[in-house]
C-alpha atoms as a PDB file:
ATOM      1  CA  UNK A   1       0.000   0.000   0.000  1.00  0.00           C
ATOM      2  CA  UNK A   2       1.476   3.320  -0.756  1.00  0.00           C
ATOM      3  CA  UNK A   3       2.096   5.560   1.764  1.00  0.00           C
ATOM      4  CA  UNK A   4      -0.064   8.617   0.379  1.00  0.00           C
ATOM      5  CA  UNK A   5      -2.339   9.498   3.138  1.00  0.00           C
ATOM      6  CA  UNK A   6      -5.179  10.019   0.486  1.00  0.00           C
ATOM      7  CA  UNK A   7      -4.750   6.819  -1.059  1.00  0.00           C
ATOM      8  CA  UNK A   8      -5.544   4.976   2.209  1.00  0.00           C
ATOM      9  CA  UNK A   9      -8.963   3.093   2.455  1.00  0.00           C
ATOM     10  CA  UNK A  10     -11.255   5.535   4.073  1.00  0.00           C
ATOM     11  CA  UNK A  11     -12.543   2.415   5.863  1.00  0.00           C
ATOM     12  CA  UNK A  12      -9.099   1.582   7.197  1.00  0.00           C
ATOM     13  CA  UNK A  13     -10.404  -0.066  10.916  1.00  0.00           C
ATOM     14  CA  UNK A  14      -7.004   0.838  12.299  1.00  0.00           C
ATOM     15  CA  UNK A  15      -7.113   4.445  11.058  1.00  0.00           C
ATOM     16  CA  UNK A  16     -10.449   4.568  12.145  1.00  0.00           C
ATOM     17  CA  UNK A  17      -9.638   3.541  15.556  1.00  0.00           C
ATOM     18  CA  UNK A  18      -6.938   5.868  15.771  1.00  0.00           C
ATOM     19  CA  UNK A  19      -8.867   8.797  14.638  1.00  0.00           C
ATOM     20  CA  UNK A  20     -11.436   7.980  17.449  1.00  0.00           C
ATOM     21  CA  UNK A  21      -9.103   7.619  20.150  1.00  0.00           C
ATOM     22  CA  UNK A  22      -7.551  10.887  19.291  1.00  0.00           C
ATOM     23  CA  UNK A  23     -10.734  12.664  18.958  1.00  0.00           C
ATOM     24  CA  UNK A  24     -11.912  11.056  22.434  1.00  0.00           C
ATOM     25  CA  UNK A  25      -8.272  12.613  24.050  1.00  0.00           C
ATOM     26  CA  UNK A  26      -9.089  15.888  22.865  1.00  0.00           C
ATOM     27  CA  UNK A  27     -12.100  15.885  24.259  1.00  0.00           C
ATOM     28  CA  UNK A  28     -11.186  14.758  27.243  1.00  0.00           C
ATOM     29  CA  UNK A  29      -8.324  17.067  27.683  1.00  0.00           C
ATOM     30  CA  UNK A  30     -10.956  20.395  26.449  1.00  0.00           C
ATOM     31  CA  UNK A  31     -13.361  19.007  29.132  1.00  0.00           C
ATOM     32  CA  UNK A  32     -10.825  19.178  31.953  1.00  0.00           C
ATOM     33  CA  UNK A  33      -9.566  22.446  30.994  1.00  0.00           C
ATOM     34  CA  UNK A  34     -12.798  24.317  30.868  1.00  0.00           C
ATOM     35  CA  UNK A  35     -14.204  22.401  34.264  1.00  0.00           C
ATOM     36  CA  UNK A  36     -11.097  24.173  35.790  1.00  0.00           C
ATOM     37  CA  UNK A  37     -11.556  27.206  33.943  1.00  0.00           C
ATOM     38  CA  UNK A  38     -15.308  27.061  35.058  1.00  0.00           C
ATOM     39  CA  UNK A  39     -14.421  26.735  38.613  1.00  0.00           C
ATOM     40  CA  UNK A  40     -11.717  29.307  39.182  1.00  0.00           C
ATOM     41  CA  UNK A  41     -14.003  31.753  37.368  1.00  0.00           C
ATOM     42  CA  UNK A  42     -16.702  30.721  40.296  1.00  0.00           C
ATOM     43  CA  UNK A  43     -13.962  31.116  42.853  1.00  0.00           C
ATOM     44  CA  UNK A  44     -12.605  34.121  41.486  1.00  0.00           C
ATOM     45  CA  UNK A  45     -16.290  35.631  41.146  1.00  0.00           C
ATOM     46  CA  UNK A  46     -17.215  34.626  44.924  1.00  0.00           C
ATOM     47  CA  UNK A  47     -19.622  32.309  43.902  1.00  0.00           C
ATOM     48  CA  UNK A  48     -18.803  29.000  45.378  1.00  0.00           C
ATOM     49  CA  UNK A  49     -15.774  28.055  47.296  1.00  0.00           C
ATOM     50  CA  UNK A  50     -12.608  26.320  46.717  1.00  0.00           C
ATOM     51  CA  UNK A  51     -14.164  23.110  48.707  1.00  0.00           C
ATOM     52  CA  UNK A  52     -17.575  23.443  46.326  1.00  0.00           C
ATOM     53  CA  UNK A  53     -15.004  23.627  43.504  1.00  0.00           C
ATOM     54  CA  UNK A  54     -13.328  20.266  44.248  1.00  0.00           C
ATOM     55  CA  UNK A  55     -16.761  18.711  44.733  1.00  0.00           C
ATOM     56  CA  UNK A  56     -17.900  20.502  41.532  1.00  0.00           C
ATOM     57  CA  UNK A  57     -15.091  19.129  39.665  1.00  0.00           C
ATOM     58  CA  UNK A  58     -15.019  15.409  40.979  1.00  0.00           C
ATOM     59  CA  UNK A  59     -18.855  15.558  39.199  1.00  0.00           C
ATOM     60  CA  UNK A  60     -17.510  16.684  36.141  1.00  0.00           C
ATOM     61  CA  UNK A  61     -14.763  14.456  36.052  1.00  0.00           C
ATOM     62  CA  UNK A  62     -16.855  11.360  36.816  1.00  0.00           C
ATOM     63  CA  UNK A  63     -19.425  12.270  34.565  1.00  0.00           C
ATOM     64  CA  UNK A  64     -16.501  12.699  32.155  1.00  0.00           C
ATOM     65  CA  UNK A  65     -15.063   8.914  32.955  1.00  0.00           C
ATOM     66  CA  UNK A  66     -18.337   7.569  32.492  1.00  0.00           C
ATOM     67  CA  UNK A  67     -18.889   9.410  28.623  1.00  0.00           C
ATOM     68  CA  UNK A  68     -15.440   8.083  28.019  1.00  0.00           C
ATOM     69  CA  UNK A  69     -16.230   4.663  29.047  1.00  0.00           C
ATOM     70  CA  UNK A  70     -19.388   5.002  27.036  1.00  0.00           C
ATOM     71  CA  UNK A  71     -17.454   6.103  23.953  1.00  0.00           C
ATOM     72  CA  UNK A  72     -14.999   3.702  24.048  1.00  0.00           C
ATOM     73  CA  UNK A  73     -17.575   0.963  24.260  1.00  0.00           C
ATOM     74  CA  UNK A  74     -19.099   2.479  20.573  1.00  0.00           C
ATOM     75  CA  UNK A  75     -16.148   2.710  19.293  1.00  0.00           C
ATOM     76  CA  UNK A  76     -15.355  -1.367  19.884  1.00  0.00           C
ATOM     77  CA  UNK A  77     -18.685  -1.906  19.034  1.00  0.00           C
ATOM     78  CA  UNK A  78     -18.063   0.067  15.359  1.00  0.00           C
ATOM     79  CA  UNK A  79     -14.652  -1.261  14.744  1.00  0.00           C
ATOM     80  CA  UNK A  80     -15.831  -4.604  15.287  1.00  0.00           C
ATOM     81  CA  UNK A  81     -18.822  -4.046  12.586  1.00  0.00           C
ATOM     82  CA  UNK A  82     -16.145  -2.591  10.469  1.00  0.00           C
ATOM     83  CA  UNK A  83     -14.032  -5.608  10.151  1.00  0.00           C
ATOM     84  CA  UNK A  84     -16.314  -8.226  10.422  1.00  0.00           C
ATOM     85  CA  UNK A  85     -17.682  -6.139   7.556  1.00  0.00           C
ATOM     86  CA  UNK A  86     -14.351  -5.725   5.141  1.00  0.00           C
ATOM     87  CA  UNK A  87     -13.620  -9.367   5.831  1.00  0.00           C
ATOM     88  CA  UNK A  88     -10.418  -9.186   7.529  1.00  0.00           C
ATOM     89  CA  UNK A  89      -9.255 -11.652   9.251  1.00  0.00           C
ATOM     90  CA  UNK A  90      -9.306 -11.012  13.112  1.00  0.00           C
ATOM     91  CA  UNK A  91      -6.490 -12.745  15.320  1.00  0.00           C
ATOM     92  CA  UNK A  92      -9.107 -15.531  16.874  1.00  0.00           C
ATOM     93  CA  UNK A  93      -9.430 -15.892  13.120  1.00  0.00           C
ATOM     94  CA  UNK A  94      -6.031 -16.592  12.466  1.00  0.00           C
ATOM     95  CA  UNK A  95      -4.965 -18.447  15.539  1.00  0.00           C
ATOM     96  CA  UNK A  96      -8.239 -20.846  14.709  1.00  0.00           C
ATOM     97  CA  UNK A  97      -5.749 -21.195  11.185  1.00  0.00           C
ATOM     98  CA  UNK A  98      -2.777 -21.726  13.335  1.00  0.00           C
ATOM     99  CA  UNK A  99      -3.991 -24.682  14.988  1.00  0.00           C
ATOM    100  CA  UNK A 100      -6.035 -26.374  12.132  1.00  0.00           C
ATOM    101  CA  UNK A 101      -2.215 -26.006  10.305  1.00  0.00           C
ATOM    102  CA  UNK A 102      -0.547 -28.146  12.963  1.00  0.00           C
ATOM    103  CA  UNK A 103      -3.367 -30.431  13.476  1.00  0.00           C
ATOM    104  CA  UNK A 104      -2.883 -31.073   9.146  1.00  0.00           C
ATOM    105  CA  UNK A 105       0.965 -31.669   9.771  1.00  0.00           C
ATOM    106  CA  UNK A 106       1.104 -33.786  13.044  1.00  0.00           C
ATOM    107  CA  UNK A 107      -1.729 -36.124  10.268  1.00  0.00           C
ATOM    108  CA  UNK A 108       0.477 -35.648   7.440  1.00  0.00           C
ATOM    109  CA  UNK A 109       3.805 -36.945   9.819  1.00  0.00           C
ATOM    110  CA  UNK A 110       1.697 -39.894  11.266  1.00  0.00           C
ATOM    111  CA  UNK A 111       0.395 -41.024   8.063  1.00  0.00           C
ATOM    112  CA  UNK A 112       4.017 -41.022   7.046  1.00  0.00           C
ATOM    113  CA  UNK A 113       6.099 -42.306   9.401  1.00  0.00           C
ATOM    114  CA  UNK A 114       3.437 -45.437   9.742  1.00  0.00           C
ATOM    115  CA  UNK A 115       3.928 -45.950   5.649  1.00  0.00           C
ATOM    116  CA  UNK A 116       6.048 -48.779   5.109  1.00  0.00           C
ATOM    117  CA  UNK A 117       8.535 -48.376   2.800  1.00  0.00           C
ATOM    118  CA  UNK A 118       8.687 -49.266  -0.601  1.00  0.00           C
END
């Protein structure tokens, strides 16, 4: 494959992954700026206090863990449909191969070593 990004398969399941996980960071990392943005604006303003503001941004950040969690359950769920989809072979897939392989030669080895010779 040629390593022009626009000549990759737009249904790449790796890429894909990728692309989610790094859109998932980013919004993690906005989210945790702005909550503490958000609460030293409150502070600053006199509106809650610094102990509120903790509380305030333990809530945010479990709610936070909990999307994540959620998103990176979709995502599986997606990139599984995606390559059960394109037909590529998944690793159960190939170790299934792996095994039927050395079933066929331990056969083949028997069934030779108990022909007699000619």
């Amino acid at each position: 494959m040629s390593d022009d990004p626009n000549s990759r398969n737009i249904f790449d399941p790796t890429e894909l992954v990728e692309k989610a996980f790094l859109l998932g960071l980013g919004a993690l990392d906005l989210t945790r700026e702005k909550v503490t943005d958000l609460a030293d604006d409150l502070i600053a303003r006199g509106r809650i206090t610094e102990p509120e503001a903790k509380r305030l941004a333990e809530r945010m950040a479990a709610t936070a863990r909990t999307q994540r969690d959620a998103m990176i359950r979709v995502i599986s769920e997606e990139t599984d449909k995606v390559v059960k989809a394109s037909g590529v072979a998944t690793k159960r897939d190939l170790d299934e191969l792996r095994a039927d392989i050395a079933d066929l030669k331990a056969a083949i080895t028997g069934q030779a070593s108990s022909t007699p010779p000619e």
